[in-house]
C-alpha atoms as a PDB file:
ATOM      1  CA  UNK A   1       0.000   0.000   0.000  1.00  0.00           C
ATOM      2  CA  UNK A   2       1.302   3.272  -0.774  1.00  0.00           C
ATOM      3  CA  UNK A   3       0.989   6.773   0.950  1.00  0.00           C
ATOM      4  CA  UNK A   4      -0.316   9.654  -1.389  1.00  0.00           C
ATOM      5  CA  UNK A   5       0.512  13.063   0.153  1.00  0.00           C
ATOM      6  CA  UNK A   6      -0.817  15.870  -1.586  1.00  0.00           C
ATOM      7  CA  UNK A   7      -0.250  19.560  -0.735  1.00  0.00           C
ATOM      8  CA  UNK A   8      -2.311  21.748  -0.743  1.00  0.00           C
ATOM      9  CA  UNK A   9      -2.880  24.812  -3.548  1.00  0.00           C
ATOM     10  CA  UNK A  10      -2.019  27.810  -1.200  1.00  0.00           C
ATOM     11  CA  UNK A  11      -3.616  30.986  -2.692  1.00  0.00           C
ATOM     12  CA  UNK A  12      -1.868  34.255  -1.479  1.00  0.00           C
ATOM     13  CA  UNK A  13      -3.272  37.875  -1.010  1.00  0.00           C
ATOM     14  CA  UNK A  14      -1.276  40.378   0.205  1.00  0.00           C
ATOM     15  CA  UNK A  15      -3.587  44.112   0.867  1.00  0.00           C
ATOM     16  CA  UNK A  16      -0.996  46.809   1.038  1.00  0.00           C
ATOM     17  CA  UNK A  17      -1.165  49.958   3.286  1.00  0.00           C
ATOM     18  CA  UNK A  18      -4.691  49.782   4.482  1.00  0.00           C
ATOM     19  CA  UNK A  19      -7.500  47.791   4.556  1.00  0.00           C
ATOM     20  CA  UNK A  20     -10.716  49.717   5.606  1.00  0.00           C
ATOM     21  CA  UNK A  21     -13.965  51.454   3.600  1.00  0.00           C
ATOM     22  CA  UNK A  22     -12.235  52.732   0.858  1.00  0.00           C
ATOM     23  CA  UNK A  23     -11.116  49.402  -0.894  1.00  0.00           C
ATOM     24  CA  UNK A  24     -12.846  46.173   1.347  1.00  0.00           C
ATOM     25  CA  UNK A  25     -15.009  45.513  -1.718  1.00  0.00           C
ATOM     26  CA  UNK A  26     -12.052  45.235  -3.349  1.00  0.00           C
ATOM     27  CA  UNK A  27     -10.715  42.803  -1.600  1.00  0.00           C
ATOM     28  CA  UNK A  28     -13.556  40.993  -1.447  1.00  0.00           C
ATOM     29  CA  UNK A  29     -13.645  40.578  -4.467  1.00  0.00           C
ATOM     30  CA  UNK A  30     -10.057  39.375  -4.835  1.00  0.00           C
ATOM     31  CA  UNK A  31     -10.374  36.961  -2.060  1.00  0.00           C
ATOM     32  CA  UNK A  32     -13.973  35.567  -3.681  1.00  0.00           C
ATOM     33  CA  UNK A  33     -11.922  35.171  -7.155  1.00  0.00           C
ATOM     34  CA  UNK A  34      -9.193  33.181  -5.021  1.00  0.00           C
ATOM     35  CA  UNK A  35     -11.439  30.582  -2.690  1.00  0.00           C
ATOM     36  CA  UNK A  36     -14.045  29.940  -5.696  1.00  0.00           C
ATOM     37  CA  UNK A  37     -10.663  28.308  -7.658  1.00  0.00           C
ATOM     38  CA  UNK A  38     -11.203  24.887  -7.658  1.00  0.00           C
ATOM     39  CA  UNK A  39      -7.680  23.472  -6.997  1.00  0.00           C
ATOM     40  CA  UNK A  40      -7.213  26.424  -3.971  1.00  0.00           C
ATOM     41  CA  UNK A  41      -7.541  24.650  -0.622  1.00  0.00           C
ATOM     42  CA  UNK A  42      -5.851  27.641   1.785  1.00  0.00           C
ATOM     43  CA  UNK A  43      -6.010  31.462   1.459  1.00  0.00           C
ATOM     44  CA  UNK A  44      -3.505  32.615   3.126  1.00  0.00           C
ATOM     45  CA  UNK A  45      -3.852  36.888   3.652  1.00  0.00           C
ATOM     46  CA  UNK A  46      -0.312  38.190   4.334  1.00  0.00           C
ATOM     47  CA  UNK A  47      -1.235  41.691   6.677  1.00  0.00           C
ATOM     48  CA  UNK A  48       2.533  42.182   6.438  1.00  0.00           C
ATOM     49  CA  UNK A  49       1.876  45.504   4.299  1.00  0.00           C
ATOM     50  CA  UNK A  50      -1.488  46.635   6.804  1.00  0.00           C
ATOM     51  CA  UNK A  51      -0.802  49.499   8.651  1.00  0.00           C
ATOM     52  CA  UNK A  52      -4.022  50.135   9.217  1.00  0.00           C
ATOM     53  CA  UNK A  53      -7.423  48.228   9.500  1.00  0.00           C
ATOM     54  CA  UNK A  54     -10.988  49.892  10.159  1.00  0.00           C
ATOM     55  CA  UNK A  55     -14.448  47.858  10.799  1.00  0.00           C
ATOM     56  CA  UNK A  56     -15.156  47.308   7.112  1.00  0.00           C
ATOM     57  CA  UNK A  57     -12.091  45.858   6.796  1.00  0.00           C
ATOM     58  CA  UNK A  58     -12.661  43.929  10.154  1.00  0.00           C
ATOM     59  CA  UNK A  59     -15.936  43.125   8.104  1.00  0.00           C
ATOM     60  CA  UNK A  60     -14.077  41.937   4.999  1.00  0.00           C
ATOM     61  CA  UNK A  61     -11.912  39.376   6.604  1.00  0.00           C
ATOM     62  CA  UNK A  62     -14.768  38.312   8.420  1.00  0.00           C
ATOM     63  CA  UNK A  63     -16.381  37.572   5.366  1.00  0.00           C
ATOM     64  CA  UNK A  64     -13.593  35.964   3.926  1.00  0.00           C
ATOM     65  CA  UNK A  65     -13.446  33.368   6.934  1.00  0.00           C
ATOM     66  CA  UNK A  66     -16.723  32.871   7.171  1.00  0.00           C
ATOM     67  CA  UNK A  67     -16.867  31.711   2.494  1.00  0.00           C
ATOM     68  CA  UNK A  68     -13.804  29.578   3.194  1.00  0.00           C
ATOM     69  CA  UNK A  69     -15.351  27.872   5.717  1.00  0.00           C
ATOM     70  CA  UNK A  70     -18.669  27.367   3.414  1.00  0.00           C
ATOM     71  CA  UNK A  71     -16.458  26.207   0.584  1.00  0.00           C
ATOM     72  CA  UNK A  72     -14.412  23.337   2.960  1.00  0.00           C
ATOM     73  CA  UNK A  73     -10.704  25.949   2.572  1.00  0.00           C
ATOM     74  CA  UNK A  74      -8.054  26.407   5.338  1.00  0.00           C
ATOM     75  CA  UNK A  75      -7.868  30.256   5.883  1.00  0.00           C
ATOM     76  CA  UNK A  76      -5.185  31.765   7.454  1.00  0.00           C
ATOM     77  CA  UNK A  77      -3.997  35.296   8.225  1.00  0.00           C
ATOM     78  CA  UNK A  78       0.343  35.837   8.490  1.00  0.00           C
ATOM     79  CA  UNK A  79       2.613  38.323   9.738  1.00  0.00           C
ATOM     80  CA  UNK A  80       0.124  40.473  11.697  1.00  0.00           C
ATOM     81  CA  UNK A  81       1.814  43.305  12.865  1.00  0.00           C
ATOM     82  CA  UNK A  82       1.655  44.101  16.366  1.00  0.00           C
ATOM     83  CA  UNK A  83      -0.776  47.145  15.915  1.00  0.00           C
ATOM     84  CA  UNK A  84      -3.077  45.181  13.783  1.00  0.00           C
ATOM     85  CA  UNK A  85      -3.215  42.179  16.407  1.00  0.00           C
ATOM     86  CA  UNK A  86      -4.397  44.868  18.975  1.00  0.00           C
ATOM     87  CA  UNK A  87      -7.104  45.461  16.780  1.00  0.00           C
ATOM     88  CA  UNK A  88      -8.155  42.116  16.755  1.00  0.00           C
ATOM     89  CA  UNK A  89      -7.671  41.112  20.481  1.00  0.00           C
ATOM     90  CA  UNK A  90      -9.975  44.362  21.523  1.00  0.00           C
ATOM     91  CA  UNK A  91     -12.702  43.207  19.249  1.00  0.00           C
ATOM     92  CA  UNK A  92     -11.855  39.458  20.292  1.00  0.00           C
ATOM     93  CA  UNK A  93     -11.621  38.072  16.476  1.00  0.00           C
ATOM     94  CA  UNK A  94      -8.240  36.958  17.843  1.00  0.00           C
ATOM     95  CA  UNK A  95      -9.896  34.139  18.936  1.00  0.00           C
ATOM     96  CA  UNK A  96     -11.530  33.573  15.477  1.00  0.00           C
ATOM     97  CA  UNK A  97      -8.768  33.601  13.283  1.00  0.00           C
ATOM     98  CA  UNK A  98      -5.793  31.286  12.720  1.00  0.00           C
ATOM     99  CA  UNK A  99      -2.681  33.385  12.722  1.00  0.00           C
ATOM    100  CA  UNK A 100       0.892  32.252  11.539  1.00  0.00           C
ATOM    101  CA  UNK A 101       4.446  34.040  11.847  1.00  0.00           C
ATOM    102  CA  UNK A 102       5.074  33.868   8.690  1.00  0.00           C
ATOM    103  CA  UNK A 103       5.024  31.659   5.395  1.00  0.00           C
ATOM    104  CA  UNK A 104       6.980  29.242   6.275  1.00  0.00           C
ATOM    105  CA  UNK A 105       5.029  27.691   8.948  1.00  0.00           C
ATOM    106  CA  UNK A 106       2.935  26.838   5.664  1.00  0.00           C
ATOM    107  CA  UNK A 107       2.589  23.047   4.222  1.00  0.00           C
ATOM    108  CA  UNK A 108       5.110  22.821   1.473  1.00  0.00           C
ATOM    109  CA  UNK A 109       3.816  22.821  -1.905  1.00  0.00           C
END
């Protein structure tokens, strides 16, 4: 009997600057476009870029979590910076999300 390992397709996106009301349906869009791939089974968002983060965008990655987990993907968010983590302790989504360091606590591929 042999052992098939597959690894998973890890789909990246990486929001630069901000993420807030001026482009969350923006990156809704670009995470929709990413979990509806058929061969994608982890979004990763990389926050490594977010400097800052308002409620919609709160909102967005809330939505994001919530169609991965509807579809059957992994979703993870990396390198959150320590003012962004704030953010997401005080509203207690750090309970909600998975977090890694960085990409290479990812599966290989």
């Amino acid at each position: 009997m042999q052992a098939v390992l597959e690894s998973p397709k890890i789909a990246f996106i990486r929001p630069q600057s901000s993420l807030n009301a001026a482009n969350a349906l923006e990156f809704e869009r670009d995470f929709t476009a990413a979990l509806t791939q058929n061969d994608i089974s982890m979004l990763v968002v990389d926050l490594a870029a977010v400097e800052s983060l308002d409620s919609a965008g709160l909102m967005a990655l809330v939505s994001a979590l919530k169609l991965a987990q509807s579809l059957g993907r992994r979703f993870r968010l990396c390198s959150v910076s320590p003012a962004i983590k704030i953010i997401f302790e005080l509203t207690q989504l750090d309970e909600v999300f998975e977090r890694i360091e960085g990409t290479a606590q990812l599966p290989a591929v």
